[in-house]
N, C-alpha and C. Protein backbone atom coordinates (compact mmCIF):
# COMPACT_ATOMS: atom_id res chain seq x y z
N UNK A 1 86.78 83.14 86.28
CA UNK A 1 86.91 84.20 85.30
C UNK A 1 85.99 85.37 85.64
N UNK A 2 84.87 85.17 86.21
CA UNK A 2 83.61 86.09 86.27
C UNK A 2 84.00 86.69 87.61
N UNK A 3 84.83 85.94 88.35
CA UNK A 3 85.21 86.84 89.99
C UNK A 3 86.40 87.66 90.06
N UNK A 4 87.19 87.22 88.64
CA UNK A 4 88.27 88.48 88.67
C UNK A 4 87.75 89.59 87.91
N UNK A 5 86.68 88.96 86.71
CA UNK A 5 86.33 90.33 86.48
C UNK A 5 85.38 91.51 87.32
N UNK A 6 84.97 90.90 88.19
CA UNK A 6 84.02 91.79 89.22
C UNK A 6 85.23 92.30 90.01
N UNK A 7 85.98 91.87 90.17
CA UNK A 7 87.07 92.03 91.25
C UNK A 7 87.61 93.72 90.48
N UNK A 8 87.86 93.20 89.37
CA UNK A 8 88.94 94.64 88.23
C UNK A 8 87.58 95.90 88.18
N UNK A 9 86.19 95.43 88.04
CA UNK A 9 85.38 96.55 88.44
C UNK A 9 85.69 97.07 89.51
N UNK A 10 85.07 96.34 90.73
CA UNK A 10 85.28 96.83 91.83
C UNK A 10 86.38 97.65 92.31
N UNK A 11 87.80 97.10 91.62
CA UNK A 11 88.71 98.15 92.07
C UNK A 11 88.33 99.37 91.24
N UNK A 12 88.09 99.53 89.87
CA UNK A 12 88.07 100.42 89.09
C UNK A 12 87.47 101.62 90.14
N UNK A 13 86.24 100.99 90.50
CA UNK A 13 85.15 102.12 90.71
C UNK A 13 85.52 102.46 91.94
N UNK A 14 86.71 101.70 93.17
CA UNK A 14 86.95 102.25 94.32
C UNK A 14 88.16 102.92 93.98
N UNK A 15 89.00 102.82 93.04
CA UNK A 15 90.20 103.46 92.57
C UNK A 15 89.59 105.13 92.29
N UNK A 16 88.56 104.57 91.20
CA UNK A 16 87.72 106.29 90.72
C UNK A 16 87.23 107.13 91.75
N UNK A 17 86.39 106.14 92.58
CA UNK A 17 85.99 107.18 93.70
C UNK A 17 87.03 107.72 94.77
N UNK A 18 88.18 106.77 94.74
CA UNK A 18 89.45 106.96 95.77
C UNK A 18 89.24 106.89 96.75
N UNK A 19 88.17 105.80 97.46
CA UNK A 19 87.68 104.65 98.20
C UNK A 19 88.42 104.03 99.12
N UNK A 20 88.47 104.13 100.78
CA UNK A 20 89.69 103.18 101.25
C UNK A 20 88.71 102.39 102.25
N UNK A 21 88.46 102.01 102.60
CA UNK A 21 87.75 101.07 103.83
C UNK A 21 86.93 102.02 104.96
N UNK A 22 87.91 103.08 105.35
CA UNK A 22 87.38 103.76 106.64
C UNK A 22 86.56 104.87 105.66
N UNK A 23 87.35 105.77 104.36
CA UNK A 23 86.35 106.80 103.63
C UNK A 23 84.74 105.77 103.44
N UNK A 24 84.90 104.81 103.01
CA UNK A 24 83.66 103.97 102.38
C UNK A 24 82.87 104.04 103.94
N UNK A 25 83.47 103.56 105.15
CA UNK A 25 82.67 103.86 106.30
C UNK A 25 82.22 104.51 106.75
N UNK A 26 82.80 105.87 106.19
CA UNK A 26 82.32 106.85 106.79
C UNK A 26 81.23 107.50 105.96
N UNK A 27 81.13 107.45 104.91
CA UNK A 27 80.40 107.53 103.66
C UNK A 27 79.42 107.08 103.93
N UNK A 28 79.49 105.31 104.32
CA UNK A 28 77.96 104.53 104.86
C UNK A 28 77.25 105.60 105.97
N UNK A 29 78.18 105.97 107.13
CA UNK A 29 77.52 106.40 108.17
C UNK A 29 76.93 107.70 108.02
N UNK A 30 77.44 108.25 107.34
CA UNK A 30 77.24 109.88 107.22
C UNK A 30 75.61 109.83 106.06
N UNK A 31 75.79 109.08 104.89
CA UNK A 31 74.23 108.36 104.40
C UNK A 31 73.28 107.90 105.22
N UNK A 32 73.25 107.29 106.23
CA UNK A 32 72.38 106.77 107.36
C UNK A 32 72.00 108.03 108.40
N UNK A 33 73.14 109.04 108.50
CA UNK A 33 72.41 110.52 109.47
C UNK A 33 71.99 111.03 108.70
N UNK A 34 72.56 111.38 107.13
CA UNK A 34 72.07 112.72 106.65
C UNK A 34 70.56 112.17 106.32
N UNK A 35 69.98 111.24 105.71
CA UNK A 35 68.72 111.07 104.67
C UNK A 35 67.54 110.97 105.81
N UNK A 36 67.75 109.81 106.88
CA UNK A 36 66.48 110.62 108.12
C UNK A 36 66.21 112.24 108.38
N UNK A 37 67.44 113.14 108.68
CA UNK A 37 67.52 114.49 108.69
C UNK A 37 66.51 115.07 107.81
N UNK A 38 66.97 114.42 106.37
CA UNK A 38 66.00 114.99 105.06
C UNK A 38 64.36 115.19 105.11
N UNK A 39 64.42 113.82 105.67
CA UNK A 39 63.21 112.71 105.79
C UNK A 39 62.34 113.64 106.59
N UNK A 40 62.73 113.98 108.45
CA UNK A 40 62.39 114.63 109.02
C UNK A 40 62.02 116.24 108.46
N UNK A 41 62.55 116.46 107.79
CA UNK A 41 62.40 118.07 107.50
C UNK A 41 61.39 118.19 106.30
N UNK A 42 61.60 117.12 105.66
CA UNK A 42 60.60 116.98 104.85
C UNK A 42 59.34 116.49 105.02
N UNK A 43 58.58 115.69 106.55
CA UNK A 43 57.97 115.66 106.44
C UNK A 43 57.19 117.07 107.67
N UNK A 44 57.92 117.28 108.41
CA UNK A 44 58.00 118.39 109.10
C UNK A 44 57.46 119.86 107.82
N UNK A 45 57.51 119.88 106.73
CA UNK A 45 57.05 121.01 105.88
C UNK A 45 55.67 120.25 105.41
N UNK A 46 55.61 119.07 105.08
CA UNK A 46 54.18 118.21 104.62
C UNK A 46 53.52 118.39 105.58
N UNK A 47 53.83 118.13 106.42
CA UNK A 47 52.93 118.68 107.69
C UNK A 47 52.50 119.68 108.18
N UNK A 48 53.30 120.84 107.76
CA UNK A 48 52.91 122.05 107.82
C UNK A 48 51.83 122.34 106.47
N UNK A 49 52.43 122.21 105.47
CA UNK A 49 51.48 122.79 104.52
C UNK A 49 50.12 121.87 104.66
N UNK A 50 49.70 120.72 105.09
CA UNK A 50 48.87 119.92 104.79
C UNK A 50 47.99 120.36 106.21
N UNK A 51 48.57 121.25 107.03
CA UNK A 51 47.86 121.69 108.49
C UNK A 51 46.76 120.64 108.99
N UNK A 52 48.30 119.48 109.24
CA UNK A 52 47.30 118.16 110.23
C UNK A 52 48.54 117.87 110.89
N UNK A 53 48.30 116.84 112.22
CA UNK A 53 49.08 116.25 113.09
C UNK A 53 49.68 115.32 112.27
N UNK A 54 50.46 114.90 113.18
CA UNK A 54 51.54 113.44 112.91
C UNK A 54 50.49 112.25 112.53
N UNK A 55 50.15 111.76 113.74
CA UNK A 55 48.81 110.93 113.56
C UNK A 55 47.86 111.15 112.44
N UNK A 56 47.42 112.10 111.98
CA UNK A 56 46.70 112.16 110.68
C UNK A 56 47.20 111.83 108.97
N UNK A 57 48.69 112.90 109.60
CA UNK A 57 49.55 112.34 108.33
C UNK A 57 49.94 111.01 108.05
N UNK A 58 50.27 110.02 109.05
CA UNK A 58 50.54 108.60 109.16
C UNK A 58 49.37 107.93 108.80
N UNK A 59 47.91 108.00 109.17
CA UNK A 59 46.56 107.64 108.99
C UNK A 59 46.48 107.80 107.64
N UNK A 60 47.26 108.66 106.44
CA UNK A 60 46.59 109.28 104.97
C UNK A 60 47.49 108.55 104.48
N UNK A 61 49.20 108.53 104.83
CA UNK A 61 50.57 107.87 104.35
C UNK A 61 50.58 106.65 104.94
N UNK A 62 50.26 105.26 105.15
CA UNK A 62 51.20 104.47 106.09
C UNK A 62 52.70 104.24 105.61
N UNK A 63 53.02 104.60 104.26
CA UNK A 63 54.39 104.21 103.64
C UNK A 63 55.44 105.45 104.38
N UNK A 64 54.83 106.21 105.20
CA UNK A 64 55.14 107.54 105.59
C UNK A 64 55.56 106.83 106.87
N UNK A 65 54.36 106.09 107.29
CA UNK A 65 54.79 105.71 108.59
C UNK A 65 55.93 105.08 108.80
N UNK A 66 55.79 104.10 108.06
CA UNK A 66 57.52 102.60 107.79
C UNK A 66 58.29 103.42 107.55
N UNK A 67 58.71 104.63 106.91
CA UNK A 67 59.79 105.47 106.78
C UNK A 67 60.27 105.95 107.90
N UNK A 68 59.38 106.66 108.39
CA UNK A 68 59.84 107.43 109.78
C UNK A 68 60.49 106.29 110.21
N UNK A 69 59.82 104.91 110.43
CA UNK A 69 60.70 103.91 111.57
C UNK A 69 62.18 103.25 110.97
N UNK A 70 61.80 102.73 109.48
CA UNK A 70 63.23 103.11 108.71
C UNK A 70 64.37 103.93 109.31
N UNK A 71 64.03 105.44 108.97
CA UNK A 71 64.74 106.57 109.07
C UNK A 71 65.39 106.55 111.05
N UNK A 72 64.04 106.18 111.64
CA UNK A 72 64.64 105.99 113.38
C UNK A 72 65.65 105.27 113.49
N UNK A 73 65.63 104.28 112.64
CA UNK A 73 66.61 102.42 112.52
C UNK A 73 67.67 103.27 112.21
N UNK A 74 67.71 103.81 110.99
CA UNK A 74 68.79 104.34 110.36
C UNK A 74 69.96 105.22 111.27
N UNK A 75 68.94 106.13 111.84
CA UNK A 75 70.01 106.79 113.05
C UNK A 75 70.61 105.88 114.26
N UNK A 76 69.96 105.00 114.55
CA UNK A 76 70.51 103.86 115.89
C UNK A 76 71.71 103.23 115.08
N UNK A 77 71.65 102.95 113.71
CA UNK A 77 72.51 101.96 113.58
C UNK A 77 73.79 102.87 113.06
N UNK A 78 73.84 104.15 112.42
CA UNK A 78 74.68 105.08 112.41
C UNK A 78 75.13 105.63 113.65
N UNK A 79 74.77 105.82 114.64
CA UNK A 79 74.89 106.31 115.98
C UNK A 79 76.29 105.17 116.79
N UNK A 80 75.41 103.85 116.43
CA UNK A 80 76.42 102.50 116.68
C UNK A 80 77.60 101.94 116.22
N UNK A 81 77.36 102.57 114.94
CA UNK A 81 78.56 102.58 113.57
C UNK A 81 79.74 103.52 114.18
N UNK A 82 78.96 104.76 114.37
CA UNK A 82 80.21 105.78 114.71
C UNK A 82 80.81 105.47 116.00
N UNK A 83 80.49 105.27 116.47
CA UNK A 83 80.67 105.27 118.32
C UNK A 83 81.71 103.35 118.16
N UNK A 84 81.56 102.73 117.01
CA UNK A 84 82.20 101.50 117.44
C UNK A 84 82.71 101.41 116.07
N UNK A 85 83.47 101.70 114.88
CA UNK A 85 84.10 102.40 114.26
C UNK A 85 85.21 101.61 114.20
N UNK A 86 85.88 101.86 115.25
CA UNK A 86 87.33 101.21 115.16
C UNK A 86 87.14 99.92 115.86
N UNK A 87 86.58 99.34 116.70
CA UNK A 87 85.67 98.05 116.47
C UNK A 87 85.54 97.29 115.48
N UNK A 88 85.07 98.29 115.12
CA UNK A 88 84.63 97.48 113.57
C UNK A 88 85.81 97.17 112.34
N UNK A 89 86.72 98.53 112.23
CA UNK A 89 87.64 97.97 111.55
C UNK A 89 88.81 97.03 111.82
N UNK A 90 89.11 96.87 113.08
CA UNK A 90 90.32 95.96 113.41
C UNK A 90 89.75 94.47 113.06
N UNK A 91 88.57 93.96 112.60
CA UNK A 91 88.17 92.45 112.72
C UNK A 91 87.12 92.42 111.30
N UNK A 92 87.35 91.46 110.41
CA UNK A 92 86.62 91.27 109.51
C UNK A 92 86.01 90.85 109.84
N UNK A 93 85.44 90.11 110.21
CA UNK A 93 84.34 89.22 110.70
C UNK A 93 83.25 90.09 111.07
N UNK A 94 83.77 91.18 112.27
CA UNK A 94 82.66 92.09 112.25
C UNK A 94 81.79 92.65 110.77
N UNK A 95 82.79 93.33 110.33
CA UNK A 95 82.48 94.02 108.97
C UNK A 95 81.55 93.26 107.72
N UNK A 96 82.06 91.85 107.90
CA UNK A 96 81.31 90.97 107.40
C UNK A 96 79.28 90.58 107.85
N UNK A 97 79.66 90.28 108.96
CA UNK A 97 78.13 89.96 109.22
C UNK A 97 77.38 91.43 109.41
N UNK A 98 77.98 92.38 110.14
CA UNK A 98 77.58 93.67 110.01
C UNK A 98 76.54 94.04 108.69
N UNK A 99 77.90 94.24 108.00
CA UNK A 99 77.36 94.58 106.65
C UNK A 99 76.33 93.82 105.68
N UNK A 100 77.06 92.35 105.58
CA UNK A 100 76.05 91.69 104.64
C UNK A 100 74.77 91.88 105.71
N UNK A 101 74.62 91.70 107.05
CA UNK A 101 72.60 92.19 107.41
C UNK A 101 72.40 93.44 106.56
N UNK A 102 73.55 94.27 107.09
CA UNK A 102 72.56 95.53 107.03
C UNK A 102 72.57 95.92 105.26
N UNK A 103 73.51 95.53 104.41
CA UNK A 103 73.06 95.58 103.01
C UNK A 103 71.82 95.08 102.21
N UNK A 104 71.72 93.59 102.98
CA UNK A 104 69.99 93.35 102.84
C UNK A 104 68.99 94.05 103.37
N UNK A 105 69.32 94.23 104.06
CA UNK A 105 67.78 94.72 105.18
C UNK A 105 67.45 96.32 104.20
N UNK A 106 69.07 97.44 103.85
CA UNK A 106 69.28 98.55 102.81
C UNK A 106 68.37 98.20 101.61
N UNK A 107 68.05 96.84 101.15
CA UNK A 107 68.10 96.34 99.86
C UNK A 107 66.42 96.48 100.18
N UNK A 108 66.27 95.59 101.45
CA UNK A 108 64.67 95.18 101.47
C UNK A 108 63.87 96.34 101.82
N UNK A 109 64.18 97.57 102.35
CA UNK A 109 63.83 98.84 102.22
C UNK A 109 63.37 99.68 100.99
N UNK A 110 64.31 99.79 100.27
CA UNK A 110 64.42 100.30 99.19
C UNK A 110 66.03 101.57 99.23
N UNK A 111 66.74 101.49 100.27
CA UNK A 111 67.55 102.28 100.31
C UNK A 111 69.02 101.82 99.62
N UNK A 112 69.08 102.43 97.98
CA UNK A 112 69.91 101.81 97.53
C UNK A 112 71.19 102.71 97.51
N UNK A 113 71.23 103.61 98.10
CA UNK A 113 72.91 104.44 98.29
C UNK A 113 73.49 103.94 99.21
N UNK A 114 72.66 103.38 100.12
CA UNK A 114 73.57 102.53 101.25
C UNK A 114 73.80 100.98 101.19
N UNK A 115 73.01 100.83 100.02
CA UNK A 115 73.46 99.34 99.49
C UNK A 115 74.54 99.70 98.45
N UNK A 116 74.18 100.07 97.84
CA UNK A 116 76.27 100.33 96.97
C UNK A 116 77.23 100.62 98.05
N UNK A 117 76.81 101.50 98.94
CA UNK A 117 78.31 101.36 99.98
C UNK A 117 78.13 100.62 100.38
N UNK A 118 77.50 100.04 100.90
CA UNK A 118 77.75 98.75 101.74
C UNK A 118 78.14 97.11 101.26
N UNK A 119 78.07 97.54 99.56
CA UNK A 119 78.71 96.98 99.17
C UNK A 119 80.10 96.66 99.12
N UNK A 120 80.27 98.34 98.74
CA UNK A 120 81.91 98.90 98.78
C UNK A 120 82.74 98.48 99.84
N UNK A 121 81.88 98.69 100.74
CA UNK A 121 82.53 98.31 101.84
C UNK A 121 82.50 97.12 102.60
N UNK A 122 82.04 95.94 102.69
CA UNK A 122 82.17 94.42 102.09
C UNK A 122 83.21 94.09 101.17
N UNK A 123 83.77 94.91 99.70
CA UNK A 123 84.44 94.56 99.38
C UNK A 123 85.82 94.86 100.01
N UNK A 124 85.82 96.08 100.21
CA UNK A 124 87.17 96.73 100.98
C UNK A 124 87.45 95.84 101.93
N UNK A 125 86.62 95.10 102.76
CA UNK A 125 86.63 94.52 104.06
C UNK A 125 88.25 93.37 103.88
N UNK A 126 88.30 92.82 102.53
CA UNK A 126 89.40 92.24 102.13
C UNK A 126 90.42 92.62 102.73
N UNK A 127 90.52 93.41 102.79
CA UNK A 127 92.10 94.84 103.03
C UNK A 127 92.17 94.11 104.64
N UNK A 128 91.55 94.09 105.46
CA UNK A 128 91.62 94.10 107.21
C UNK A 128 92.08 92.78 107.55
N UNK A 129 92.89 93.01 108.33
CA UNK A 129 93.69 91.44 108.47
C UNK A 129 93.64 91.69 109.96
N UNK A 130 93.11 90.26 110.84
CA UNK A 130 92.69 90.22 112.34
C UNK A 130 92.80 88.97 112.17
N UNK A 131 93.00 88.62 113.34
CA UNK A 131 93.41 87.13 114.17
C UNK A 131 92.37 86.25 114.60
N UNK A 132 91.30 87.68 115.30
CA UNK A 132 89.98 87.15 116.05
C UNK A 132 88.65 86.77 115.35
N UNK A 133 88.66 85.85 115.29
CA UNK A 133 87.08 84.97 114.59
C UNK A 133 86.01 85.07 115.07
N UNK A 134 85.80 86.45 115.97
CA UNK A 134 84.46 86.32 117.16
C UNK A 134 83.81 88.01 116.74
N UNK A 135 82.61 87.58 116.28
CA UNK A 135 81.56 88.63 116.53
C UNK A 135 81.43 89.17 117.96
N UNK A 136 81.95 90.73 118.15
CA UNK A 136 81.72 91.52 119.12
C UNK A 136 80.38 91.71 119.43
N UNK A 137 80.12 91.53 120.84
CA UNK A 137 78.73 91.59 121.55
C UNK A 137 78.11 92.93 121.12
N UNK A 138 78.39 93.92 120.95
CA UNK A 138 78.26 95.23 120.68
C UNK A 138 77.27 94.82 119.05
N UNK A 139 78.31 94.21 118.32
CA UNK A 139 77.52 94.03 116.85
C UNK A 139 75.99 93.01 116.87
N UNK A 140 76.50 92.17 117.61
CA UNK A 140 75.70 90.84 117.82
C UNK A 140 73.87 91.65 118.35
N UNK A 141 74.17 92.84 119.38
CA UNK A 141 73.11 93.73 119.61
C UNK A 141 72.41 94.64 118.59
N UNK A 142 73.61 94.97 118.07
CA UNK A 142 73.15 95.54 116.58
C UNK A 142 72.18 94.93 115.69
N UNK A 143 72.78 93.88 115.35
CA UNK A 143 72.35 93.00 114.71
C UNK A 143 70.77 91.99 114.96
N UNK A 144 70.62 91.58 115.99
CA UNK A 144 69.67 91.28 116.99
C UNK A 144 68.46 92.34 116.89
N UNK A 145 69.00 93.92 117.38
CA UNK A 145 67.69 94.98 117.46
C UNK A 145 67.07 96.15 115.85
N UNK A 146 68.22 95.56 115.69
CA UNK A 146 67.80 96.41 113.75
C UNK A 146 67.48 95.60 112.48
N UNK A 147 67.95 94.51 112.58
CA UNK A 147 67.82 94.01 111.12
C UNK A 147 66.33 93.53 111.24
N UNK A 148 65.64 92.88 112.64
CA UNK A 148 64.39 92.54 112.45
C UNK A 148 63.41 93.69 112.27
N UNK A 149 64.18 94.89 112.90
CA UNK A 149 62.91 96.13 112.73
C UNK A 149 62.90 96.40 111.25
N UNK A 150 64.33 96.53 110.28
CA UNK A 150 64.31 96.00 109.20
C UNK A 150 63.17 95.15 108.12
N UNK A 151 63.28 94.51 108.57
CA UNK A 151 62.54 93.22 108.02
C UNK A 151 61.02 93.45 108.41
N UNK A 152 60.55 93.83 109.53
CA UNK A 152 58.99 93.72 109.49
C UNK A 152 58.91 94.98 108.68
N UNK A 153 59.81 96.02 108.94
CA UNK A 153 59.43 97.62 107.44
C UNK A 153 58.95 96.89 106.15
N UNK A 154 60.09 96.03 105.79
CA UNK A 154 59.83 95.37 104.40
C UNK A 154 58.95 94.92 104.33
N UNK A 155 58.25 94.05 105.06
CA UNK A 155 57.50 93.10 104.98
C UNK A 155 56.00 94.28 104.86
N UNK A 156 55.87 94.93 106.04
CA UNK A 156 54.91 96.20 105.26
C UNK A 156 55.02 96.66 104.50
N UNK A 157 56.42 97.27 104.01
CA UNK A 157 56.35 97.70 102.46
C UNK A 157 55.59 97.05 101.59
N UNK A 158 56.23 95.65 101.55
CA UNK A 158 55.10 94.72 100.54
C UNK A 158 54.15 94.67 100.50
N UNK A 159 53.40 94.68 101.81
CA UNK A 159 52.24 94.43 101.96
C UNK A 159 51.64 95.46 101.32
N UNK A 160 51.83 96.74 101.80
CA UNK A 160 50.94 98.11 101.38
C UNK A 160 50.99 98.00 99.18
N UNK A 161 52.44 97.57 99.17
CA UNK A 161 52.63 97.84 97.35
C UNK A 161 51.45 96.66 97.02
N UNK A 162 51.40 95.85 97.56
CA UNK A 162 50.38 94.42 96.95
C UNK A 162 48.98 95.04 97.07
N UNK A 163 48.71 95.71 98.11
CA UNK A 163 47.38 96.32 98.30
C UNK A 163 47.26 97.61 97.75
């Protein structure tokens, strides 16, 4: 009862937004270039007005620091997204392990616009009908070089919020 009603949300809110699998993908990817961009420009003016180096600003911020490497992650794995795209949509399986890492790892960050799409798009993943049961080497690298850089961010995050 509780999975059709998530189910009648979920369409609701991909019906409202008018949501198809590849818009929701592209949505994820285009969130993962634009907010480093931000990130960069924004700290690119902190840095100016605060008239200190990189190194100093990172030394005063370390939560500044895990961002920048965040925000680096963020462009590799958007960079990988776009470039393997249709990869990705011909095989659920991809879309599946893809996503559920990188929605946690979104989660254990704190980046929650790319955890609702990446929700969205987990759910859409339903829609893709493929034959092949095999994680592409391409993802498997993905997966392998980001979700742990992922995970030690978080794990500093915590650390710094506890301290």
């Amino acid at each position: 009862m509780m999975a059709r009603t998530g189910n009648k949300i979920m369409d609701k809110i991909t019906g409202f937004l008018r949501y198809d699998l590849k818009k929701s993908l592209n949505m994820y990817i285009a969130v993962l270039m634009v907010v480093p961009v931000i990130f960069f420009i924004y700290m690119l003016f902190a840095l100016n007005l605060a008239q200190m180096n990189l190194r100093g600003f990172f030394d005063k911020s370390p939560i500044t620091a895990v961002m920048f490497i965040v925000c680096l992650v963020d462009l590799v794995v958007a960079y990988i997204l776009f470039f393997e795209k249709e990869r990705l949509l011909n095989n659920r399986i991809n879309v599946i392990w893809v996503f559920t890492a990188l929605t946690i790892a979104q989660l254990a960050v704190g980046n929650l616009v790319s955890l609702v799409l990446g929700i969205i798009v987990l759910y859409l993943s339903k829609d893709i009908k493929s034959d092949n049961n095999k994680l592409h080497k391409n993802f498997i690298y993905l997966l392998l070089g980001c979700v742990p850089l992922y995970s030690v961010s978080a794990l500093i995050l915590i650390n710094i919020g506890i301290h």
